[in-house]
Each structure stands twice: as C-alpha cells, then as structure tokens.
Protein backbone atom coordinates (compact mmCIF):
# COMPACT_ATOMS: atom_id res chain seq x y z
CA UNK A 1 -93.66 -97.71 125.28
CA UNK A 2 -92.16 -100.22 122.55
CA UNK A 3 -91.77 -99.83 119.38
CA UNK A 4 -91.10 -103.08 117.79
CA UNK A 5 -89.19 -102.44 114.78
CA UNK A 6 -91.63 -104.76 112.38
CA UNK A 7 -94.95 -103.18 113.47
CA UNK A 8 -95.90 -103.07 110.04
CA UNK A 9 -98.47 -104.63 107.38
CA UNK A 10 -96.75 -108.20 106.41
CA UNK A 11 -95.31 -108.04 103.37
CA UNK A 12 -98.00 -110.28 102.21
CA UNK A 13 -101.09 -108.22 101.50
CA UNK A 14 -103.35 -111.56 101.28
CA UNK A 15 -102.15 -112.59 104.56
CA UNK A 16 -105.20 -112.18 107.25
CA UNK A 17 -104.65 -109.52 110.35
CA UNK A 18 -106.52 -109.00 113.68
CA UNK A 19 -106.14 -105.97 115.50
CA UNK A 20 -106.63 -105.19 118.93
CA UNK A 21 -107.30 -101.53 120.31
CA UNK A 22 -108.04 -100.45 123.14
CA UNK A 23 -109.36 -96.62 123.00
CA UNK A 24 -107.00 -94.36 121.51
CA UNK A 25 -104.74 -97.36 120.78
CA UNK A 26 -106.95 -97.53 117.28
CA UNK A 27 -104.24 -94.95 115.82
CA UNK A 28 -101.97 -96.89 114.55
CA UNK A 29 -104.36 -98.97 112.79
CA UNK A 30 -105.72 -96.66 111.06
CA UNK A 31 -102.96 -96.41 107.90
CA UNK A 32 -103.23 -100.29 108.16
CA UNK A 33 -106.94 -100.49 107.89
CA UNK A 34 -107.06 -97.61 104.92
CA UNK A 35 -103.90 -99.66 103.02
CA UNK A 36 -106.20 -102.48 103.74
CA UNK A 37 -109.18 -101.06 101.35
CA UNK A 38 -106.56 -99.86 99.10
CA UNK A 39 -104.95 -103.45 98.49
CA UNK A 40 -107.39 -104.93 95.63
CA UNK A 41 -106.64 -108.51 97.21
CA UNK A 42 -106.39 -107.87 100.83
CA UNK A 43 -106.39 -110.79 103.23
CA UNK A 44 -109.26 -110.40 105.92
CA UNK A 45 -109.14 -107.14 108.44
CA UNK A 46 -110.65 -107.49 112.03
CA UNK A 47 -110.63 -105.24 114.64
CA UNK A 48 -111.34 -105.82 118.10
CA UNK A 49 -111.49 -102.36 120.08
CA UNK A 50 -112.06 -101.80 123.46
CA UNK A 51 -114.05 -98.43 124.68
CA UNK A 52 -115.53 -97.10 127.53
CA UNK A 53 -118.72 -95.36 125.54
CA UNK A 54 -119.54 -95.19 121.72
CA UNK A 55 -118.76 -91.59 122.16
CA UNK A 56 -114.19 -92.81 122.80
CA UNK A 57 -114.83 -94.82 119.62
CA UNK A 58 -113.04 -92.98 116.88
CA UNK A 59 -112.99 -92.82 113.51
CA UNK A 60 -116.60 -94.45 113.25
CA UNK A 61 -117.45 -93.23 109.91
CA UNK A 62 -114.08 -94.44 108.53
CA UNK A 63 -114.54 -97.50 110.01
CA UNK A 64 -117.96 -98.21 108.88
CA UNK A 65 -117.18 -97.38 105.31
CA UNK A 66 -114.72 -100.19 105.50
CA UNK A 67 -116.86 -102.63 106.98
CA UNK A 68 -119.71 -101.42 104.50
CA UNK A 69 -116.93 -102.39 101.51
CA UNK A 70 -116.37 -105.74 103.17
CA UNK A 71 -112.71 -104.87 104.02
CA UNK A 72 -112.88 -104.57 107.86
CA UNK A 73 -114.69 -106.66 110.32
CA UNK A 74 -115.04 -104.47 113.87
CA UNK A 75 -116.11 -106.37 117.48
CA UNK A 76 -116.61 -103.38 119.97
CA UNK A 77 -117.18 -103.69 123.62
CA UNK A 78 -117.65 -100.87 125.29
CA UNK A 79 -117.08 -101.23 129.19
CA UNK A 80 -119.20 -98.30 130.78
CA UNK A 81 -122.34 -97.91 128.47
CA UNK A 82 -125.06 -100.75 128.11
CA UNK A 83 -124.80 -101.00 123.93
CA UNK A 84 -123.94 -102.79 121.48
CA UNK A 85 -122.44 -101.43 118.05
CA UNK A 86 -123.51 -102.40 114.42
CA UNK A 87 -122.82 -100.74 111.05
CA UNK A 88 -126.02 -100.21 108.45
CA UNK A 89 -126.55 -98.15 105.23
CA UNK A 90 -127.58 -94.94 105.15
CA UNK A 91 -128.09 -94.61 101.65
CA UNK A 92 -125.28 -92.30 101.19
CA UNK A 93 -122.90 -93.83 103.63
CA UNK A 94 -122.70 -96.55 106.02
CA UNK A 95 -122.37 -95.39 110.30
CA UNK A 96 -122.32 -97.51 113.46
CA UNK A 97 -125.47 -97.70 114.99
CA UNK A 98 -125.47 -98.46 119.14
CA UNK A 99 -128.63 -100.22 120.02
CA UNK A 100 -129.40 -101.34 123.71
CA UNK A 101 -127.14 -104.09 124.83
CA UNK A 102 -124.93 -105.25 127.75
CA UNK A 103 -121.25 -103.85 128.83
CA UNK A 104 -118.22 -105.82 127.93
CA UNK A 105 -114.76 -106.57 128.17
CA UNK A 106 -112.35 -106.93 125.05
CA UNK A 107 -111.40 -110.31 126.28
CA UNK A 108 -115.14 -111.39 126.98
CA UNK A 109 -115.89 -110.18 122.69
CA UNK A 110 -112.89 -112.54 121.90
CA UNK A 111 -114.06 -115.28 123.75
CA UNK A 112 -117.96 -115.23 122.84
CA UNK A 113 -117.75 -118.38 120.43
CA UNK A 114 -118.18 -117.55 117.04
CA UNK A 115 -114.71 -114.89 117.54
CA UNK A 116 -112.84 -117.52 119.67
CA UNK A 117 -112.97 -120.33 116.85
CA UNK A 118 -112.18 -117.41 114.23
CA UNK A 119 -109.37 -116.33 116.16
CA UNK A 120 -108.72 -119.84 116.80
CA UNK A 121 -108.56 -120.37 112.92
CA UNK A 122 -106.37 -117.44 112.64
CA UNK A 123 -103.75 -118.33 115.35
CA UNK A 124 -103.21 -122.23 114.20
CA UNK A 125 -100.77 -122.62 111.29
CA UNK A 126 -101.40 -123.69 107.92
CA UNK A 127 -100.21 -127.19 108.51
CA UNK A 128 -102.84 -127.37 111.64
CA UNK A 129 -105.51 -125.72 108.98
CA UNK A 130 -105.01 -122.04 110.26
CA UNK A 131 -104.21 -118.97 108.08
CA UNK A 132 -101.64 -117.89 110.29
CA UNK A 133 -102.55 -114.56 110.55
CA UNK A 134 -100.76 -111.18 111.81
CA UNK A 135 -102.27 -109.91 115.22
CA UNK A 136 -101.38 -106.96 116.59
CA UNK A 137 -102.31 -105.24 120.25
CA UNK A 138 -102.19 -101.25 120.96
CA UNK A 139 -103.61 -99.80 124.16
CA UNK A 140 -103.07 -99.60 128.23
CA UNK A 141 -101.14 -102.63 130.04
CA UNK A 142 -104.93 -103.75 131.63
CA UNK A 143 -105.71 -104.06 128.17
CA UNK A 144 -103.02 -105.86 126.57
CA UNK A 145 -103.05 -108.42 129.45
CA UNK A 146 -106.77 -108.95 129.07
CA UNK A 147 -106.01 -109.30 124.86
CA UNK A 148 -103.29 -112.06 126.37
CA UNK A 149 -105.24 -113.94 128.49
CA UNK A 150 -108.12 -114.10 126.47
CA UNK A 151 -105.43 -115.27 123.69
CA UNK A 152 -104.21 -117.89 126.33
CA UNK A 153 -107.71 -119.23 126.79
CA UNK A 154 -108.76 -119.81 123.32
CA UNK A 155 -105.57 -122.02 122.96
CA UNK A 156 -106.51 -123.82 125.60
CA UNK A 157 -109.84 -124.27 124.36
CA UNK A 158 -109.03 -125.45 120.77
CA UNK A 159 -105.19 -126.91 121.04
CA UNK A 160 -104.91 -127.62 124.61
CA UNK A 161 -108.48 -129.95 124.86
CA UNK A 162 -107.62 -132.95 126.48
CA UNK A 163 -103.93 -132.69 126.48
CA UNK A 164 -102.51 -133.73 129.47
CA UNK A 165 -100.08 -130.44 129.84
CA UNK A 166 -102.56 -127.48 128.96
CA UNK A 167 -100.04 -124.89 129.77
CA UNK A 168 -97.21 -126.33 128.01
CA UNK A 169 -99.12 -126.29 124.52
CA UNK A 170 -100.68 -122.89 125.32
CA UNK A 171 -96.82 -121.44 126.09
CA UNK A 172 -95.56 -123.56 122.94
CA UNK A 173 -98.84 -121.36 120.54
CA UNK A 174 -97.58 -118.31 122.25
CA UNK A 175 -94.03 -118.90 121.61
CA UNK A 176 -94.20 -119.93 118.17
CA UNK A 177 -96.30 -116.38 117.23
CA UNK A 178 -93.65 -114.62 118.91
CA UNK A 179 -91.59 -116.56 116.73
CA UNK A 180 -92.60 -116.19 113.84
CA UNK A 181 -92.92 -112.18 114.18
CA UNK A 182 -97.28 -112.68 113.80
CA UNK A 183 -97.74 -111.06 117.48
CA UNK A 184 -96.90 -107.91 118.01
CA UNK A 185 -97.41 -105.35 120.60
C-alpha cells in the first residue's frame, strides 16, 4: 500500500475531480465526496466504482443523496450481476435503483463514449481546453491497471489521433498528470 502524501481535495474547491473505486476502495472518497456537498461552489464530483453486485456497493443512500443534490455524478459497473444502476426520487429521499442490464468492467464504463470525451475534457489542460481535473484511483492492482489502461486509451483516442508516435503523446499525458500532482493512486 501507498500512501501518497497529497491524497487530498486540491486546494481549489472549484477544481473538477474523478474518482475511481473499485469495491471497498470507495472509503476514502467518502470525506471527499461529503466535503464535496459541503463546499457551496464545488467543482464537478464523478465517481467511477467498480463492484461485483449492487449488494458490494456501499454507501448507496449517501451516494444517491449527492447525486440527487447535483454534487456527485456515479458510473457503476458491476462485473458479476447483469444490472445497471440509476438514482430516482423517492419522495423523501433519492436511492439507486438496479434495473436489468449487462455486466461490465470499470475500464469498459470509462470508455463507453459519452465518459471517454468527459474524461477526455477533464485530463487535457486548460490551454488544450480541458479543466485539468484531480483524478484519483483506490482499489486492487487488477483494478488500478484496468483504470490505467483505459486512461491510456482515451489519450490515444482524443490526443494521440493521427499522430505519428501514439505512445509517445499518450506517455507525455501520463507524465505531465503525474507531474502536476492531478493523478494519484
């Protein structure tokens, strides 16, 4: 286990983060998510968790009170149970909802196309258009390497198109996010 010594909120609170769990690897984002809806001008919250079943997705009603509040967006794929996860409104408060679907991978829910140009968006700098947001990854090895790769292949997608070195820009991406202290695992 590492603890980097800056895996923290930036100091920042408009700046945008992504978060990437992988089971029980949501606890640490949980006192960044609840300082989140705290923060009156919070930057955008995502959160990309990986489960095996709804039922090793925790803190569901916390979570869907903050997506409810429009503090928190949540992508779930759960790997061993054909569903798909939503939040609606009870009346008196908001729960995820799993409704027939198909199993998934974390990096398959990053790289469906409407999360791989937000990510996309997120990772690019503000002089390339981006927001240059914070991402952070918590869980298993498997998991962090499928977060990576899936990180890897959105570069290539968006910066790397056409470019006659692929690799090289995806490497330079990586390296300037390391960098800059916005990836952190």
């Amino acid at each position: 286990i590492v603890h980097p010594p800056r895996f923290g909120l930036p100091l920042d609170p408009r700046t945008p983060i992504v978060m990437f769990a992988g089971g029980a690897g949501l606890a640490p984002f949980r006192g960044f998510i609840q300082e989140r809806v705290r923060q009156a001008e919070a930057g955008e919250s995502w959160l990309f968790i990986g489960a095996r079943a709804p039922d090793e997705f925790p803190y569901q009603d916390e979570l869907a009170q903050a997506v409810e509040q429009g503090r928190l967006h949540v992508r779930a794929a759960f790997s061993r149970a054909d569903v798909t996860a939503r939040v609606v409104d009870h009346g008196d408060q908001a729960r995820f909802v799993f409704e027939h679907g198909s199993r998934g991978y974390i990096g398959a829910e990053m790289l469906r196309e409407e999360n791989a140009r937000r990510l996309w968006d997120l990772i690019r700098s503000v002089q390339d258009g981006g927001q240059e947001a914070y991402f952070y990854v918590c869980g298993r090895t498997d998991f962090a390497n499928a977060v990576m790769e899936a990180i890897k292949a959105i570069i290539r997608r968006f910066a790397a198109d056409g470019e006659a070195q692929p690799e090289a820009v995806v490497q330079r991406v990586l390296y300037r996010l390391v960098g800059e202290g916005r990836f952190l695992q």
